[in-house]
ModelCIF file with pLDDT and N, C-alpha, C, O atoms, coordinates in Angstrom:
data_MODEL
#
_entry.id   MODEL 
#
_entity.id                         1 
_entity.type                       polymer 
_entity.pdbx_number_of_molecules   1 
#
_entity_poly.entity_id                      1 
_entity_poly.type                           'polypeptide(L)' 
_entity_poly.nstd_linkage                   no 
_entity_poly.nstd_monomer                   no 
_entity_poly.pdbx_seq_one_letter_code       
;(UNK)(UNK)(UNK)(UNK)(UNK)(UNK)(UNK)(UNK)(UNK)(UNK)(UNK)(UNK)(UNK)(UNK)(UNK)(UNK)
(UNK)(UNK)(UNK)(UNK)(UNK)(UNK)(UNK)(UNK)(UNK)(UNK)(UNK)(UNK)(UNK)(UNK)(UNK)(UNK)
(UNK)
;
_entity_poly.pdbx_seq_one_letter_code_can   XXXXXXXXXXXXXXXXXXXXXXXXXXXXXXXXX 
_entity_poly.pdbx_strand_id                 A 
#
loop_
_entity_poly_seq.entity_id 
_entity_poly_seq.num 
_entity_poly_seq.mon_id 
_entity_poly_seq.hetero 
1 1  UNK n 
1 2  UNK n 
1 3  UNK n 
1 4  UNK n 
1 5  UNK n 
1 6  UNK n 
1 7  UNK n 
1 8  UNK n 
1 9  UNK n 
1 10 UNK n 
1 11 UNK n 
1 12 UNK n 
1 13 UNK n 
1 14 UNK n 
1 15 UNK n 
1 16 UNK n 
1 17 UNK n 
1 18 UNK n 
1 19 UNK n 
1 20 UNK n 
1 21 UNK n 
1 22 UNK n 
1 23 UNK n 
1 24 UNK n 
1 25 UNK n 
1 26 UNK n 
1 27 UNK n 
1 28 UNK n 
1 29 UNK n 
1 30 UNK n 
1 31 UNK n 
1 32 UNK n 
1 33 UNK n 
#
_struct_asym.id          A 
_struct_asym.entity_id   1 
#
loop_
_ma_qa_metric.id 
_ma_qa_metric.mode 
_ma_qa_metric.name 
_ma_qa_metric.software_group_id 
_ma_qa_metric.type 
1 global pLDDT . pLDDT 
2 local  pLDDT . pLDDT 
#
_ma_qa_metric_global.metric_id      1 
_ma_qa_metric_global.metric_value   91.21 
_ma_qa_metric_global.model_id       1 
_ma_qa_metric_global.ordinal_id     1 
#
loop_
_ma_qa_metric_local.label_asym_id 
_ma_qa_metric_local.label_comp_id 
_ma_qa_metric_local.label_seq_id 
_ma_qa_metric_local.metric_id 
_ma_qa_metric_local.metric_value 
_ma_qa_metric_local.model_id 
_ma_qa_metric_local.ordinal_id 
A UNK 1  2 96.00 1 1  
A UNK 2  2 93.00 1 2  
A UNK 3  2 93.00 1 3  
A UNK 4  2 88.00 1 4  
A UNK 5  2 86.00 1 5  
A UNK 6  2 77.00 1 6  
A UNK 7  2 71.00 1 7  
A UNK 8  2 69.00 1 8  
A UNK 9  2 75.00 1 9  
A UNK 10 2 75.00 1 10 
A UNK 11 2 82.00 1 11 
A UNK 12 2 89.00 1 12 
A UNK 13 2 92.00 1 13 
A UNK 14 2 94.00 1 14 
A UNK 15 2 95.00 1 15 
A UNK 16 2 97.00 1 16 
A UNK 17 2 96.00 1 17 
A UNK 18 2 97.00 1 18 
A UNK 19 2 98.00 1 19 
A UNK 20 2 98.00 1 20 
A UNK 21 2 98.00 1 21 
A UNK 22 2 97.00 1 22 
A UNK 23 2 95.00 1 23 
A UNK 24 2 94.00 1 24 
A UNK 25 2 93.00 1 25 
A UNK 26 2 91.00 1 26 
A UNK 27 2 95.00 1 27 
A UNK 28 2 97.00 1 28 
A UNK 29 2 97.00 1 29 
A UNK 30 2 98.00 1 30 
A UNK 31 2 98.00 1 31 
A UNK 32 2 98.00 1 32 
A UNK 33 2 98.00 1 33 
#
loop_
_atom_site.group_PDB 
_atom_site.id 
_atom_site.type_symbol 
_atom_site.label_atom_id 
_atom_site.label_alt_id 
_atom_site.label_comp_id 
_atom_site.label_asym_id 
_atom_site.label_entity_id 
_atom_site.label_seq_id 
_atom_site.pdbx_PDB_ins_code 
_atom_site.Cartn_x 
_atom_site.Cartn_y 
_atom_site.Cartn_z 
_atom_site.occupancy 
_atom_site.B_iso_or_equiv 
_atom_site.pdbx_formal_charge 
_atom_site.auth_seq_id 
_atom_site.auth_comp_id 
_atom_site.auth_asym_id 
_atom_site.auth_atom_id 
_atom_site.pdbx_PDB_model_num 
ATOM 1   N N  . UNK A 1 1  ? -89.175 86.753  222.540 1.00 96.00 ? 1  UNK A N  1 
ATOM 2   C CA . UNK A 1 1  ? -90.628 86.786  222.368 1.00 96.00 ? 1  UNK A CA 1 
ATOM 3   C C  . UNK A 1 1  ? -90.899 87.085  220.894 1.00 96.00 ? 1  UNK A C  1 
ATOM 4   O O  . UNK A 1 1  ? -90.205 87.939  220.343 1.00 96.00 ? 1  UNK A O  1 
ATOM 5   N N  . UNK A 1 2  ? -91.730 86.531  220.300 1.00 93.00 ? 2  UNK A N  1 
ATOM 6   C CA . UNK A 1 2  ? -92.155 86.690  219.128 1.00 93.00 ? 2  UNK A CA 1 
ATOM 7   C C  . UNK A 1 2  ? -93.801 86.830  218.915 1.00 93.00 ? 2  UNK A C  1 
ATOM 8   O O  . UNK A 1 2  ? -94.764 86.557  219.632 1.00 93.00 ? 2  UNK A O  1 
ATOM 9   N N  . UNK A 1 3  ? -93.613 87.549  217.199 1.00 93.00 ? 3  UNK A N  1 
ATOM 10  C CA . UNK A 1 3  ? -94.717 88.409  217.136 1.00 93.00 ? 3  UNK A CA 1 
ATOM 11  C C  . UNK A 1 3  ? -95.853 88.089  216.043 1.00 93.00 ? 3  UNK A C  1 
ATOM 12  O O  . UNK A 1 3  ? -96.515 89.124  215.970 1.00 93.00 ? 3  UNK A O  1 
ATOM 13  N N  . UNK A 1 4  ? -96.296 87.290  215.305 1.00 88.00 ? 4  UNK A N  1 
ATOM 14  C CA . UNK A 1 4  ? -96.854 87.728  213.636 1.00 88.00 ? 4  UNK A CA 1 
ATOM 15  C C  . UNK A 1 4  ? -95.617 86.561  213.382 1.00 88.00 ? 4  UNK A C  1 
ATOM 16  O O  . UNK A 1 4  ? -95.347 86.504  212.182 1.00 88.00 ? 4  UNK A O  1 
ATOM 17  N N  . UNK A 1 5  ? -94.847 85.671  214.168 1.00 86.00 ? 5  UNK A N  1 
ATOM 18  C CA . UNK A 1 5  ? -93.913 84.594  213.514 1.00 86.00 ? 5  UNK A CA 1 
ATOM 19  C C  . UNK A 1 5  ? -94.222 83.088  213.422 1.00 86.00 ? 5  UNK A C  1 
ATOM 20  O O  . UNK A 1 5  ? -94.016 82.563  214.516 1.00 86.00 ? 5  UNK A O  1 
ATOM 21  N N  . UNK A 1 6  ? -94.729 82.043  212.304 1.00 77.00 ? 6  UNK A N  1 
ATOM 22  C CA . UNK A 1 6  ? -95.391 80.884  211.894 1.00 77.00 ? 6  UNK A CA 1 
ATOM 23  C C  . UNK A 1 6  ? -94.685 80.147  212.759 1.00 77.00 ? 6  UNK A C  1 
ATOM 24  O O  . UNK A 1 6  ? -93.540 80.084  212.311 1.00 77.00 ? 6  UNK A O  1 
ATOM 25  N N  . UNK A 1 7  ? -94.753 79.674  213.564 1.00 71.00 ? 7  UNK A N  1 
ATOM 26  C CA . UNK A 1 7  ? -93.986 78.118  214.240 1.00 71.00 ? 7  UNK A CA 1 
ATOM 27  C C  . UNK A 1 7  ? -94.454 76.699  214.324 1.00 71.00 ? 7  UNK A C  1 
ATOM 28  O O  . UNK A 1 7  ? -95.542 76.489  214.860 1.00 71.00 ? 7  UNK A O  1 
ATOM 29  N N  . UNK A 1 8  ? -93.749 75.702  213.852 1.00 69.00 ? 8  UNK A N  1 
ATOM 30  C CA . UNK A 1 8  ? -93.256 74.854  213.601 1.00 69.00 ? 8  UNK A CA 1 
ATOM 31  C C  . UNK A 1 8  ? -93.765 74.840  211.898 1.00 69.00 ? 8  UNK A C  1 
ATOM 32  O O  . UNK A 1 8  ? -94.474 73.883  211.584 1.00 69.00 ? 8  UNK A O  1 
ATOM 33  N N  . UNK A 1 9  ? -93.485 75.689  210.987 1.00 75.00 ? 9  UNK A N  1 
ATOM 34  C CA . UNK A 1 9  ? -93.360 75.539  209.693 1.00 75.00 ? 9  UNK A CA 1 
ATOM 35  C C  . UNK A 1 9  ? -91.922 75.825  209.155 1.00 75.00 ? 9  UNK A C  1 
ATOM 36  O O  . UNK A 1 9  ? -91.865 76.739  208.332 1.00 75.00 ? 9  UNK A O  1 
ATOM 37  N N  . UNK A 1 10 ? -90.881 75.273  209.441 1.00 75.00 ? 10 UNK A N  1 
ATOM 38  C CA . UNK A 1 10 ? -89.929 75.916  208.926 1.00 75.00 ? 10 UNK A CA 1 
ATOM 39  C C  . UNK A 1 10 ? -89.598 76.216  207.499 1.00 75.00 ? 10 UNK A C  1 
ATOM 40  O O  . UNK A 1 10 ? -88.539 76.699  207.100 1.00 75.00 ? 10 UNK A O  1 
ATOM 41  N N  . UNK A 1 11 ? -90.396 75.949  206.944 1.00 82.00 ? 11 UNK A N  1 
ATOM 42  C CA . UNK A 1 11 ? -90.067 76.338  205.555 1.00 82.00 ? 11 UNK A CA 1 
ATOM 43  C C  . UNK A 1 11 ? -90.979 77.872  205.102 1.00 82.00 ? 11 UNK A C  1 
ATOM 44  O O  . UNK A 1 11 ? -90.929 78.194  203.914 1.00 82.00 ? 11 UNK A O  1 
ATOM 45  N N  . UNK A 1 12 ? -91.640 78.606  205.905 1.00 89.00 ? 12 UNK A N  1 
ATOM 46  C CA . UNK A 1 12 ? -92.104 80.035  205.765 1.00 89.00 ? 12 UNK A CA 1 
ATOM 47  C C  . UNK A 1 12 ? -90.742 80.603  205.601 1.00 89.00 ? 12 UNK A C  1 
ATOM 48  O O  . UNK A 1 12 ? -89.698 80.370  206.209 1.00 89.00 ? 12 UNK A O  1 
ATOM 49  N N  . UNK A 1 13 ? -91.096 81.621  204.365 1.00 92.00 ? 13 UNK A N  1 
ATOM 50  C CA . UNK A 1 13 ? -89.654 82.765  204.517 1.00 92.00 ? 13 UNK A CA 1 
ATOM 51  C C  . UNK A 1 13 ? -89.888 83.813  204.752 1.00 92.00 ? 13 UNK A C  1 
ATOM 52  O O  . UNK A 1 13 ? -90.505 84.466  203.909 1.00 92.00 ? 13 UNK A O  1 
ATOM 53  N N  . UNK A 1 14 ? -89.504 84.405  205.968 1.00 94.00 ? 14 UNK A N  1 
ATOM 54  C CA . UNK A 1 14 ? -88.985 85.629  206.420 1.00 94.00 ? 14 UNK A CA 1 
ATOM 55  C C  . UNK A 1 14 ? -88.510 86.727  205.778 1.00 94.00 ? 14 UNK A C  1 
ATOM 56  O O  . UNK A 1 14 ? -87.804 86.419  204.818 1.00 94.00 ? 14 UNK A O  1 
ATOM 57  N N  . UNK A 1 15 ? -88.632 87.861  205.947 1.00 95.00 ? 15 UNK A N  1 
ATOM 58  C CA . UNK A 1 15 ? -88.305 88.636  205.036 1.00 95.00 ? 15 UNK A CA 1 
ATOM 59  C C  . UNK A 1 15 ? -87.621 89.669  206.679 1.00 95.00 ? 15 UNK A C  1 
ATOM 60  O O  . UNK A 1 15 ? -88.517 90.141  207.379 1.00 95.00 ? 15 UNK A O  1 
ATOM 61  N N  . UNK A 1 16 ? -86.580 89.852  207.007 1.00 97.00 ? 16 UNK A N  1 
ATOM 62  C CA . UNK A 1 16 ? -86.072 91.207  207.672 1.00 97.00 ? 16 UNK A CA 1 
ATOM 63  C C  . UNK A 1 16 ? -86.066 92.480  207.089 1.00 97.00 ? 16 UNK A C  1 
ATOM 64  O O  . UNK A 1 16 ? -85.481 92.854  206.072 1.00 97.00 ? 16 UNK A O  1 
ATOM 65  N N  . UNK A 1 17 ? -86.855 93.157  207.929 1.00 96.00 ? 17 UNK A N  1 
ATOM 66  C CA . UNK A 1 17 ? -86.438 94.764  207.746 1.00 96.00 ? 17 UNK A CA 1 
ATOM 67  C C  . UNK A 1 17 ? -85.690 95.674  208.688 1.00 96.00 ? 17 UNK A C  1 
ATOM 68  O O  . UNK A 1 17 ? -85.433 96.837  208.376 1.00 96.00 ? 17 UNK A O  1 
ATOM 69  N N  . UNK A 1 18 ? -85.345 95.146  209.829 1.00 97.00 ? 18 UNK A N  1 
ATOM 70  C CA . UNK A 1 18 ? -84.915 96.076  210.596 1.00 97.00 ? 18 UNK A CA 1 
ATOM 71  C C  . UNK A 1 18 ? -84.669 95.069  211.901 1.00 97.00 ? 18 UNK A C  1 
ATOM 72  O O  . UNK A 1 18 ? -85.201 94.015  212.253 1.00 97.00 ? 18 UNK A O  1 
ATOM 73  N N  . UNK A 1 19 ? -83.100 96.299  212.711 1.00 98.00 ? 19 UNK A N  1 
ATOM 74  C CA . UNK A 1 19 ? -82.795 95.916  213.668 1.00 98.00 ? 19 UNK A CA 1 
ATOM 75  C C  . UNK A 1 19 ? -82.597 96.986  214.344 1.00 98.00 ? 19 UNK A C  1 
ATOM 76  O O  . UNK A 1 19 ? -82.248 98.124  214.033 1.00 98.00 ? 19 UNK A O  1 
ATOM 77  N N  . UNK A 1 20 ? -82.902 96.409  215.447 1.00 98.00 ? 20 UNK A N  1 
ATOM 78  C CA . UNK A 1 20 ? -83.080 98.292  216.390 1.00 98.00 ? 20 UNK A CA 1 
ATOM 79  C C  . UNK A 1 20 ? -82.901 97.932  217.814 1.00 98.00 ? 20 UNK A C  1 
ATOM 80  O O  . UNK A 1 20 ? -83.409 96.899  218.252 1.00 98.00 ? 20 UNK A O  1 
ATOM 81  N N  . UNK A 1 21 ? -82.256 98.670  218.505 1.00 98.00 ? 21 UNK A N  1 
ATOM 82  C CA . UNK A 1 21 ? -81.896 98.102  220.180 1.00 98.00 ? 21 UNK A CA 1 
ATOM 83  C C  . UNK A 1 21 ? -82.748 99.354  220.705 1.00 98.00 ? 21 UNK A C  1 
ATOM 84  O O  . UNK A 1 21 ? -82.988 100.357 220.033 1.00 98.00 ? 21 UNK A O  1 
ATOM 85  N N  . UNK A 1 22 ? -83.205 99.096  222.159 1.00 97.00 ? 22 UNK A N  1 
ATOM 86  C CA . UNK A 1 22 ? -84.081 100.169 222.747 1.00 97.00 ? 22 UNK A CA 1 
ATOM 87  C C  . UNK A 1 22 ? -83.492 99.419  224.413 1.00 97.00 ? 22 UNK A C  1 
ATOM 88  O O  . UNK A 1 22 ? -83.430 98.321  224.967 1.00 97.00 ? 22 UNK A O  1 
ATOM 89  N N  . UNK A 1 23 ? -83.157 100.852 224.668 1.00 95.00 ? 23 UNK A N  1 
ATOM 90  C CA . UNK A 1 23 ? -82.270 100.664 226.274 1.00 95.00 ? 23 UNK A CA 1 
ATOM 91  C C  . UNK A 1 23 ? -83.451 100.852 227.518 1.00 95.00 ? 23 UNK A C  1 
ATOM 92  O O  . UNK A 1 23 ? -84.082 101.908 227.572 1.00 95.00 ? 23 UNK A O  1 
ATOM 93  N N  . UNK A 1 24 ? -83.700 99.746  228.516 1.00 94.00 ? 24 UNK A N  1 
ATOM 94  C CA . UNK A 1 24 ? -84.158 99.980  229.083 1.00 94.00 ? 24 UNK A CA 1 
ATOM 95  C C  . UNK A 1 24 ? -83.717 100.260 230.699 1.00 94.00 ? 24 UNK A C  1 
ATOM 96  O O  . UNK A 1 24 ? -84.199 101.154 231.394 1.00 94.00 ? 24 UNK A O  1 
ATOM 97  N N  . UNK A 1 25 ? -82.671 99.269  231.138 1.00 93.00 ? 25 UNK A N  1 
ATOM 98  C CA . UNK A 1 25 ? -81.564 99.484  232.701 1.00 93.00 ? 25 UNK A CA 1 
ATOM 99  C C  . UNK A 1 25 ? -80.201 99.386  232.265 1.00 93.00 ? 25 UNK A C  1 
ATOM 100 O O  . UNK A 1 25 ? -79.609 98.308  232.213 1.00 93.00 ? 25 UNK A O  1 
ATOM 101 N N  . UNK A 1 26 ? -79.623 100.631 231.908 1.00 91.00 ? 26 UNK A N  1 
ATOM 102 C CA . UNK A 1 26 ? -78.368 100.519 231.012 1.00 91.00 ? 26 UNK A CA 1 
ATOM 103 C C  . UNK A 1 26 ? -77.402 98.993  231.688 1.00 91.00 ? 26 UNK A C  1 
ATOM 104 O O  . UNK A 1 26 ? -77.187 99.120  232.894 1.00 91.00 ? 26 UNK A O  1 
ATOM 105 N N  . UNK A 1 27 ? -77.017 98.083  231.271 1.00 95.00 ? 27 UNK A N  1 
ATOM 106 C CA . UNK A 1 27 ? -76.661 98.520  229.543 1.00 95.00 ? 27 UNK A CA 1 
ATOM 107 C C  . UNK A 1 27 ? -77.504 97.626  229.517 1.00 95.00 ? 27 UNK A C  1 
ATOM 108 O O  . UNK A 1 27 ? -76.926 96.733  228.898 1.00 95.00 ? 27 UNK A O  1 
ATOM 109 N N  . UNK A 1 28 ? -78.611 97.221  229.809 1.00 97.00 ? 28 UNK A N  1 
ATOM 110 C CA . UNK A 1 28 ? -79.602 95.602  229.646 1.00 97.00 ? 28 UNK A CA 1 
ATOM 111 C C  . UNK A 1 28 ? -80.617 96.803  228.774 1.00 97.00 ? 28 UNK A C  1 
ATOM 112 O O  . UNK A 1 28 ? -80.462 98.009  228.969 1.00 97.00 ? 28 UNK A O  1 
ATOM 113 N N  . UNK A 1 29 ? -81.544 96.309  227.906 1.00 97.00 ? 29 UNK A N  1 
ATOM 114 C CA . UNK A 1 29 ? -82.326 96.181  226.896 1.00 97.00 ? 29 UNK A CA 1 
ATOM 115 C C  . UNK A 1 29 ? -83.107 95.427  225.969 1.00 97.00 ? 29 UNK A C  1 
ATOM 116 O O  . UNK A 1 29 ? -83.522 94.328  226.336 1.00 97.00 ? 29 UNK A O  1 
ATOM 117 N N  . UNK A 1 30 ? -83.369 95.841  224.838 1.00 98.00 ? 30 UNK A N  1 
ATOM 118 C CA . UNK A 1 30 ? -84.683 95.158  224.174 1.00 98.00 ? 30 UNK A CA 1 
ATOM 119 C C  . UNK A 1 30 ? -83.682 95.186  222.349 1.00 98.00 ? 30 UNK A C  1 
ATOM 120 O O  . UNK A 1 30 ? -83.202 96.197  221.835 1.00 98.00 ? 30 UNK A O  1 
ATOM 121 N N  . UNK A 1 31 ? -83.655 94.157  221.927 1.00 98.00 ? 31 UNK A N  1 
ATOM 122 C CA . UNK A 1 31 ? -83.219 94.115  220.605 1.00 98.00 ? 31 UNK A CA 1 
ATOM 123 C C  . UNK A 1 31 ? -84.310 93.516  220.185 1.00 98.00 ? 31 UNK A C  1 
ATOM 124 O O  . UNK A 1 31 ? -84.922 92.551  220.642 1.00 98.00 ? 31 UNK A O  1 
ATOM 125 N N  . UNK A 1 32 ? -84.568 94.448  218.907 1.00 98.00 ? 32 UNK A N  1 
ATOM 126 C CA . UNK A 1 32 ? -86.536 93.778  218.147 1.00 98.00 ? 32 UNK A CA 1 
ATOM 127 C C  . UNK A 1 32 ? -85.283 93.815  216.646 1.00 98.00 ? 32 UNK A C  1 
ATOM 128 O O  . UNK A 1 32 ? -84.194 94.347  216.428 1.00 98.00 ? 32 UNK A O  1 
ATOM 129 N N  . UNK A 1 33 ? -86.241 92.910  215.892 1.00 98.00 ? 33 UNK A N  1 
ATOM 130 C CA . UNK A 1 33 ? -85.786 92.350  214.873 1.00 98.00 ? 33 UNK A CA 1 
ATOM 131 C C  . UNK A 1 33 ? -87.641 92.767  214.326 1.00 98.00 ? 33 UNK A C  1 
ATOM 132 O O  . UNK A 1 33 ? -88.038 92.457  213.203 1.00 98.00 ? 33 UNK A O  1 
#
């Protein structure tokens, strides 16, 4: 799922700040970028 992300422009650049996992029914979870 995505958030605030341009689609079908592929030429927007992205900038990452962070990767972070959040556990919700071990071991299944949420990885946000």
């Amino acid at each position: 799922v995505s958030s605030g992300v341009p689609r079908g422009d592929g030429d927007t650049i992205l900038s990452l700040l962070s990767v972070e996992f959040s556990e919700t029914d071990a071991p299944s979870g949420q990885v946000t970028l």
